[in-house]
N, C-alpha and C. Protein backbone atom coordinates (compact mmCIF):
# COMPACT_ATOMS: atom_id res chain seq x y z
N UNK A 1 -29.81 -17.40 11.10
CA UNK A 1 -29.78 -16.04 11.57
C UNK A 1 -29.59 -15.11 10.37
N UNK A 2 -30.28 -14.12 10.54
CA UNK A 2 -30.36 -13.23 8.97
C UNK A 2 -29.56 -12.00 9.35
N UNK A 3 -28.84 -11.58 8.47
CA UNK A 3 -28.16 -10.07 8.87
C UNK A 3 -29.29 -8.80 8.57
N UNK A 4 -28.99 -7.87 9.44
CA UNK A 4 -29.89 -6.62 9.08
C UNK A 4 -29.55 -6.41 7.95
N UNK A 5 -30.14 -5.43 7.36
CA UNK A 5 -30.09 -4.75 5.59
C UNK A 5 -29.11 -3.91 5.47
N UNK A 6 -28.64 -3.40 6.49
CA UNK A 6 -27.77 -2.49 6.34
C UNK A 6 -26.23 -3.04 6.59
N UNK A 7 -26.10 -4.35 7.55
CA UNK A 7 -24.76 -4.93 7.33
C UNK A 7 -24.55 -6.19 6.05
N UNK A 8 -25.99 -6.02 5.18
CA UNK A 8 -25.95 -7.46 4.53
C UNK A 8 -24.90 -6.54 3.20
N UNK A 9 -24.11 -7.57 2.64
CA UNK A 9 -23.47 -7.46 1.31
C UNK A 9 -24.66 -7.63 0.27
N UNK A 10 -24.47 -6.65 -0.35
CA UNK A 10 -25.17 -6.55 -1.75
C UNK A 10 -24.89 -6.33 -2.50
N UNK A 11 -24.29 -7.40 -3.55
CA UNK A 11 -23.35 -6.97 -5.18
C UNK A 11 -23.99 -5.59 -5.73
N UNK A 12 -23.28 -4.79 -5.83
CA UNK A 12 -23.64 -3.86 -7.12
C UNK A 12 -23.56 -4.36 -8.56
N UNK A 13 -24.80 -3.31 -9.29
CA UNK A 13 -25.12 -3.65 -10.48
C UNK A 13 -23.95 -2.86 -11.08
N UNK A 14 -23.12 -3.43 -12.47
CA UNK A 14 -22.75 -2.37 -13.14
C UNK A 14 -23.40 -1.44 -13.64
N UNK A 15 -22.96 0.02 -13.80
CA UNK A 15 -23.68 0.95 -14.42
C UNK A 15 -22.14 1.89 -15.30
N UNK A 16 -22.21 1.87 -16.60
CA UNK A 16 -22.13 1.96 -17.78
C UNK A 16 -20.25 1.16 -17.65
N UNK A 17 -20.43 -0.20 -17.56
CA UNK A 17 -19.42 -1.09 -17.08
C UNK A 17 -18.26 -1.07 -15.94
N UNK A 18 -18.93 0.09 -15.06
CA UNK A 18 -18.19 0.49 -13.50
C UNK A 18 -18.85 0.08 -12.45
N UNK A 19 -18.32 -0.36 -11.20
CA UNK A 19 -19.24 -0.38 -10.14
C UNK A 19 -19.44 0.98 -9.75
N UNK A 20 -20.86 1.07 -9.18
CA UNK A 20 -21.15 2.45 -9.07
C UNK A 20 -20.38 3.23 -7.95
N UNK A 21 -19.67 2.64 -7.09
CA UNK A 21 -18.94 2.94 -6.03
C UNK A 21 -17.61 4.35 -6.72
N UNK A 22 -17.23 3.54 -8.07
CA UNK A 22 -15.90 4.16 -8.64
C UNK A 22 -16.83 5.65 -9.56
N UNK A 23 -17.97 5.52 -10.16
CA UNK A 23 -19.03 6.72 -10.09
C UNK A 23 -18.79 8.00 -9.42
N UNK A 24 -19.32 7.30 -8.17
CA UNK A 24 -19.47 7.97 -6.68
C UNK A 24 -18.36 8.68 -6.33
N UNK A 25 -17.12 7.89 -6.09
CA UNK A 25 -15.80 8.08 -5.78
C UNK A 25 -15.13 9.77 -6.90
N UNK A 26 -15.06 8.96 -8.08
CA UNK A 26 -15.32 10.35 -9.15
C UNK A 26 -15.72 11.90 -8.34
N UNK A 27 -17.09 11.75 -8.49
CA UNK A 27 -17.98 12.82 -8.03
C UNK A 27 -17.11 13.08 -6.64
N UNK A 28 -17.23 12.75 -6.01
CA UNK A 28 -16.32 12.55 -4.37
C UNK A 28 -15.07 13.64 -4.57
N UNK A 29 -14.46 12.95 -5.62
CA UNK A 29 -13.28 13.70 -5.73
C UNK A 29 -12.99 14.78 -6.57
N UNK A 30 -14.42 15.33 -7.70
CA UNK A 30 -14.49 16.24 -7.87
C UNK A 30 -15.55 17.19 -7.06
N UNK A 31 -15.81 16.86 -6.07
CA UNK A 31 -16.29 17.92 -4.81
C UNK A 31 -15.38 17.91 -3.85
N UNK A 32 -14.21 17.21 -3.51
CA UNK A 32 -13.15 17.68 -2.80
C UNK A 32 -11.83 18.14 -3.83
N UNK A 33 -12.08 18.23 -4.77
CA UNK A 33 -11.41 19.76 -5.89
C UNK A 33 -12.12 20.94 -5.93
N UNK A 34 -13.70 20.84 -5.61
CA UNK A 34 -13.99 22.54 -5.43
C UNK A 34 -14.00 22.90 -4.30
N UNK A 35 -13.96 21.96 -3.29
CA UNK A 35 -14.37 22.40 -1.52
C UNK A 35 -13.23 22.58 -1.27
N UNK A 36 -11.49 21.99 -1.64
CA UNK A 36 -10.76 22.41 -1.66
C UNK A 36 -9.79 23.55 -1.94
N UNK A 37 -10.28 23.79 -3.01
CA UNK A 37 -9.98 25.15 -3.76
C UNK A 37 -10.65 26.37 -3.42
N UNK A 38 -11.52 26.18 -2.76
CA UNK A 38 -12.70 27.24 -2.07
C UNK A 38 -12.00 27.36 -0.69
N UNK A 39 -11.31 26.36 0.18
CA UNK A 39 -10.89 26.34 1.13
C UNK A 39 -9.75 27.17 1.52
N UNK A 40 -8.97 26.64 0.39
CA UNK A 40 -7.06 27.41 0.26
C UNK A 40 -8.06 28.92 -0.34
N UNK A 41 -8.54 29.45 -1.09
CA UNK A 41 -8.80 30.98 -1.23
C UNK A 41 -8.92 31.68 0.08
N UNK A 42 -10.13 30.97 0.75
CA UNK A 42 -10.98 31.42 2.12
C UNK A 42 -10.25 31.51 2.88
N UNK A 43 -9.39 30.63 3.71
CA UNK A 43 -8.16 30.46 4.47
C UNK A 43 -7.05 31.68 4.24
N UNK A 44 -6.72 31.99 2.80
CA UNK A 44 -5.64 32.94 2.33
C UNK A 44 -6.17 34.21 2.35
N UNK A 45 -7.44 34.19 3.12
CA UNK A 45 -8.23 36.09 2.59
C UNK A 45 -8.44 36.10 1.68
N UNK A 46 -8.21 35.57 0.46
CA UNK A 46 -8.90 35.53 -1.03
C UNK A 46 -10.65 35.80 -1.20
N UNK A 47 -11.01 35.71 -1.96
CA UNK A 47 -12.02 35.92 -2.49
C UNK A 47 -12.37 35.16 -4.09
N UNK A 48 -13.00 34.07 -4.03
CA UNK A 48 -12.78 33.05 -4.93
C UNK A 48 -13.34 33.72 -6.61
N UNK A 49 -13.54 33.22 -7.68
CA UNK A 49 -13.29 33.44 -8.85
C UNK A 49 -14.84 32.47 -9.30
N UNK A 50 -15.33 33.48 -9.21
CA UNK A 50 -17.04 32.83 -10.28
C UNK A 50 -17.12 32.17 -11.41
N UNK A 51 -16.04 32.45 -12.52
CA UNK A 51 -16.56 32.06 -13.83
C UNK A 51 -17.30 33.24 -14.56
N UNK A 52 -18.49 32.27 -15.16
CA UNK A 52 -19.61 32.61 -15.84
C UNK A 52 -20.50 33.22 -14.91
N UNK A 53 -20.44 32.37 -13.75
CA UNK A 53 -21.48 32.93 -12.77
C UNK A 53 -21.53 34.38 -11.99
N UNK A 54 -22.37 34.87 -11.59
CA UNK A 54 -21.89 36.02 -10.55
C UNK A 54 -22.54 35.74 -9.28
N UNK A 55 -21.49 36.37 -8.35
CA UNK A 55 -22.84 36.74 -6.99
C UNK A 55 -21.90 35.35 -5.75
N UNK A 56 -21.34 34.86 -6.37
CA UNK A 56 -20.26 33.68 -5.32
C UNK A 56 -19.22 34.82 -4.63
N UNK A 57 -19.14 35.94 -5.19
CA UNK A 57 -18.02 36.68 -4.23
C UNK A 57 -19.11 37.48 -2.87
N UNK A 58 -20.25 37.29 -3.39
CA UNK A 58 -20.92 38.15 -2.12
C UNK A 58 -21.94 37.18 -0.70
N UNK A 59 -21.63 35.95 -1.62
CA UNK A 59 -21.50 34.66 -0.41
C UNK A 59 -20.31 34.51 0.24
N UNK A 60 -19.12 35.00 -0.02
CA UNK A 60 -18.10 34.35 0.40
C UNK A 60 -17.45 35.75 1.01
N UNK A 61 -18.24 36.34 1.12
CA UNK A 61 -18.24 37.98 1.81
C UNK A 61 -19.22 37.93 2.85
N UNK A 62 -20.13 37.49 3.27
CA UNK A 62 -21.30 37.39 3.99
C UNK A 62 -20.61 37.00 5.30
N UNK A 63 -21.39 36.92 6.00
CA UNK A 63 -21.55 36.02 7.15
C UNK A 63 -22.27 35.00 7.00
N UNK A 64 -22.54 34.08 6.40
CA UNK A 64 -22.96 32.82 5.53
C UNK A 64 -21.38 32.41 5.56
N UNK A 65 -20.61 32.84 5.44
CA UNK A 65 -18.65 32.36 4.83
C UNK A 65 -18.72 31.29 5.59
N UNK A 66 -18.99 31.69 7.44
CA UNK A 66 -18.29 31.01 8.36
C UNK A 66 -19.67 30.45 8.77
N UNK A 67 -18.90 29.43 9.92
CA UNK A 67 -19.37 28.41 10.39
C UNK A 67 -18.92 28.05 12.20
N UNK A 68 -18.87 28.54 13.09
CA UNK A 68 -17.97 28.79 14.23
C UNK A 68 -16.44 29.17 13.94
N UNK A 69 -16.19 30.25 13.32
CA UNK A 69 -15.37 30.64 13.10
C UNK A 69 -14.14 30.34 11.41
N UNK A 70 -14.87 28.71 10.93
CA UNK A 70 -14.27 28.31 10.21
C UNK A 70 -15.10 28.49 8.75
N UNK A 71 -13.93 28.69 7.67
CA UNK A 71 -15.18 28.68 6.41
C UNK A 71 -15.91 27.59 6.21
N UNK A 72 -17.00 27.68 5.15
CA UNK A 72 -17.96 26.29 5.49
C UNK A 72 -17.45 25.26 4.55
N UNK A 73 -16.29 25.97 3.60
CA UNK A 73 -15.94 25.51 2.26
C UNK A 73 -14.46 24.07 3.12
N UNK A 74 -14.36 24.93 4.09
CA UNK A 74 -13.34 23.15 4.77
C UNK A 74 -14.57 22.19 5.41
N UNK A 75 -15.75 22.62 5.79
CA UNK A 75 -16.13 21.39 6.07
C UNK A 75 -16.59 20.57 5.04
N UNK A 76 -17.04 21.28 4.00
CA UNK A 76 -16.88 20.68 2.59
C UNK A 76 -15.83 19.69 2.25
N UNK A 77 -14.67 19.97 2.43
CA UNK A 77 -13.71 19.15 2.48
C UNK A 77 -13.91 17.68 3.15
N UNK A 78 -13.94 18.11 4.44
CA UNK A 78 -14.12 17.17 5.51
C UNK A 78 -15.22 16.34 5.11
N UNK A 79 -16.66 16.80 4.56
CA UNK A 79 -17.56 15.79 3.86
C UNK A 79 -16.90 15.16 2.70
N UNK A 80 -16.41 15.86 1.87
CA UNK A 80 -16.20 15.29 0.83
C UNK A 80 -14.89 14.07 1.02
N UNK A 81 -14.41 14.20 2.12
CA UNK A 81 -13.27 13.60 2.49
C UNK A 81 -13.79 11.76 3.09
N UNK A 82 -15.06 12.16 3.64
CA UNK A 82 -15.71 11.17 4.09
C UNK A 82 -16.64 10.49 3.40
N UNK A 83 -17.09 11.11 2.27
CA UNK A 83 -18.02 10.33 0.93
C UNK A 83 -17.08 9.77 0.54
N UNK A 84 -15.68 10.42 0.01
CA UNK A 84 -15.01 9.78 -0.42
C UNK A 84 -14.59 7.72 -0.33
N UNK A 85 -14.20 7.89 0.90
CA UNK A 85 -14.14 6.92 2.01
C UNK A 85 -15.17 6.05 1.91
N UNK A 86 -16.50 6.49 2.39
CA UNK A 86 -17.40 5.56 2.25
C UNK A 86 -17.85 4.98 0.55
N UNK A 87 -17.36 6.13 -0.15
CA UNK A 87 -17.56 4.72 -1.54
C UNK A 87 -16.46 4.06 -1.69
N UNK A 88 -15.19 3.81 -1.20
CA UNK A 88 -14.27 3.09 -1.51
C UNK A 88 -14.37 2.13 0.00
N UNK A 89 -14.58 2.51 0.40
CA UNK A 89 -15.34 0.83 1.38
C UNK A 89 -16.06 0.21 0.68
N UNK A 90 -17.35 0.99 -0.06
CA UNK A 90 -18.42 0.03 -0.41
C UNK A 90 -17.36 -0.46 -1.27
N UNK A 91 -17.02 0.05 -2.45
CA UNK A 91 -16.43 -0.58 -3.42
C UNK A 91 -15.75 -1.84 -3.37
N UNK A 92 -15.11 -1.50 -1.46
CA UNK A 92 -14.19 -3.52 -1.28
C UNK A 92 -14.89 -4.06 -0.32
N UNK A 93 -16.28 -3.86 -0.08
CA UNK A 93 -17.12 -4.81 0.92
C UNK A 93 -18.42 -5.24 0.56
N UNK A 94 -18.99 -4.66 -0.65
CA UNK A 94 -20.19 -4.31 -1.07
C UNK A 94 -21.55 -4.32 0.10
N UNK A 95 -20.72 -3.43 1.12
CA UNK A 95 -21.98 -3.63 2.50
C UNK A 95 -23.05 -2.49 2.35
N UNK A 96 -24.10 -2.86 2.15
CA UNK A 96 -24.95 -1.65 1.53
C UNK A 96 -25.07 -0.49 2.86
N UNK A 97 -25.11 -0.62 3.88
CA UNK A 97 -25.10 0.77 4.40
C UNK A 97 -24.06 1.35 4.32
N UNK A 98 -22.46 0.99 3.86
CA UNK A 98 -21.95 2.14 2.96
C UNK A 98 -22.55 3.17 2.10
N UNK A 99 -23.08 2.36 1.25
CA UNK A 99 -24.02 2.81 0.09
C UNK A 99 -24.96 4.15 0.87
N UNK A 100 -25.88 3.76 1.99
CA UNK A 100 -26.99 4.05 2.55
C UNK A 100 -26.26 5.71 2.90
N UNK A 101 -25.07 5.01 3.79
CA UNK A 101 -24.59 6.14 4.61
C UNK A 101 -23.95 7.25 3.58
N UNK A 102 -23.57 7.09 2.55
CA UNK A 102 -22.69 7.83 1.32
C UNK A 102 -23.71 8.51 0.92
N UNK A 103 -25.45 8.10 0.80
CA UNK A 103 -26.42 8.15 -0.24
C UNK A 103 -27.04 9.75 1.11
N UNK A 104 -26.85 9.62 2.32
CA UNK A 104 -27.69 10.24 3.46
C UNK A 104 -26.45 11.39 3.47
N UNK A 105 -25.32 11.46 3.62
CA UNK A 105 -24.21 12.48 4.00
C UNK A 105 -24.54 13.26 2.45
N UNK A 106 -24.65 12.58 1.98
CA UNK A 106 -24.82 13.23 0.62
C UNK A 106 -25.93 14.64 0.10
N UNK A 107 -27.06 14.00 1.12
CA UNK A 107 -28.26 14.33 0.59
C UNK A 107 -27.90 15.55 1.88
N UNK A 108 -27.29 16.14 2.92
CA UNK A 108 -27.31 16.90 3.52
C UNK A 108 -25.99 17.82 2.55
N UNK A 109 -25.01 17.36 1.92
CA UNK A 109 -24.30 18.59 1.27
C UNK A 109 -25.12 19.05 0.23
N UNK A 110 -26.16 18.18 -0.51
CA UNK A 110 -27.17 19.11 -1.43
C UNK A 110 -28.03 20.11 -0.56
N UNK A 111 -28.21 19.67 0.49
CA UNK A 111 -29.48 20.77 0.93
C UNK A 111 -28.56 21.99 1.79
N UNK A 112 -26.94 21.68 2.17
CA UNK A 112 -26.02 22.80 2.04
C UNK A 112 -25.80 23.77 0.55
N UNK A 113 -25.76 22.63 -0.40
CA UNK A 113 -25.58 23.46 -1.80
C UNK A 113 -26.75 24.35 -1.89
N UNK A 114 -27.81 23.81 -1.92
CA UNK A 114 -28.94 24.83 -2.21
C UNK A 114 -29.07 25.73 -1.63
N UNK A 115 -28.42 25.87 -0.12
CA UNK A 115 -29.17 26.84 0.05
C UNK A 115 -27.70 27.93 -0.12
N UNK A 116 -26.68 27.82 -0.14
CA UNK A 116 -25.77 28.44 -0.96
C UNK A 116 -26.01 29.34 -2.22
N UNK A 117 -26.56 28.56 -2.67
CA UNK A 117 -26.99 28.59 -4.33
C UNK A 117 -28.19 30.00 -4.27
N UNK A 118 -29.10 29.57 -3.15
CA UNK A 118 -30.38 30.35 -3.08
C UNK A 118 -29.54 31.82 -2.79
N UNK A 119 -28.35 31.88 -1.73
CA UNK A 119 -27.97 33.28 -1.01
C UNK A 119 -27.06 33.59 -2.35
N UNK A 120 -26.64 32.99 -3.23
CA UNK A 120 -25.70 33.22 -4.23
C UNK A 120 -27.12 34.21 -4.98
N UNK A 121 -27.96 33.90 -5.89
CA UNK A 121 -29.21 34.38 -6.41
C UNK A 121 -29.73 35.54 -5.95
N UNK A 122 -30.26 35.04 -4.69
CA UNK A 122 -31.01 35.96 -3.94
C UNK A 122 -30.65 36.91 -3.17
């Protein structure tokens, strides 16, 4: 009996002598340091702090902010809370639809970033 592809274990390759899971995890946890920090401003009435950049205070002024009432910067959290998670499963099961599912949640907070990015610009 063969397992589907998505419950089969599949060693990860090292990539630059880490499993890529602890990579992932990284990134994970530096997007739940900005979704966080975006969160506690938004939550406090604040108005967050650009940098170099401009034009993030007039996203976070919009009606773009919210999301049924909540900023979009906690569900950020809440994703990032759950990538998190799913690379530290993969990391102690090596079950590739961890991988799959980390690689798909993922690819929907980029196409949240962008279009952030686009109302930040434009």
């Amino acid at each position: 009996m063969t397992r589907s592809l998505i419950t089969r274990r599949v060693p990860a390759r090292p990539l630059l002598g880490l499993h890529p899971a602890i990579i992932l995890a990284v990134l994970d946890v530096i997007g739940l340091l900005v979704a966080g920090y975006l969160s506690v401003i938004e939550l406090s009435g604040g108005v967050p702090t650009c940098g170099i950049i401009s034009g993030c205070e007039e996203v976070a002024k919009s009606q773009y902010n919210n999301f049924l009432g909540v900023p979009v910067a906690v569900f950020g959290v809440l994703l990032s809370v759950v990538l998190l998670s799913l690379a530290v499963a993969w990391r102690k099961t090596d079950t590739y639809g961890l991988l799959l599912g980390h690689y798909a949640l993922s690819l929907v907070g980029v196409i949240f970033d962008g279009w952030f990015l686009y109302l930040q610009v434009f």
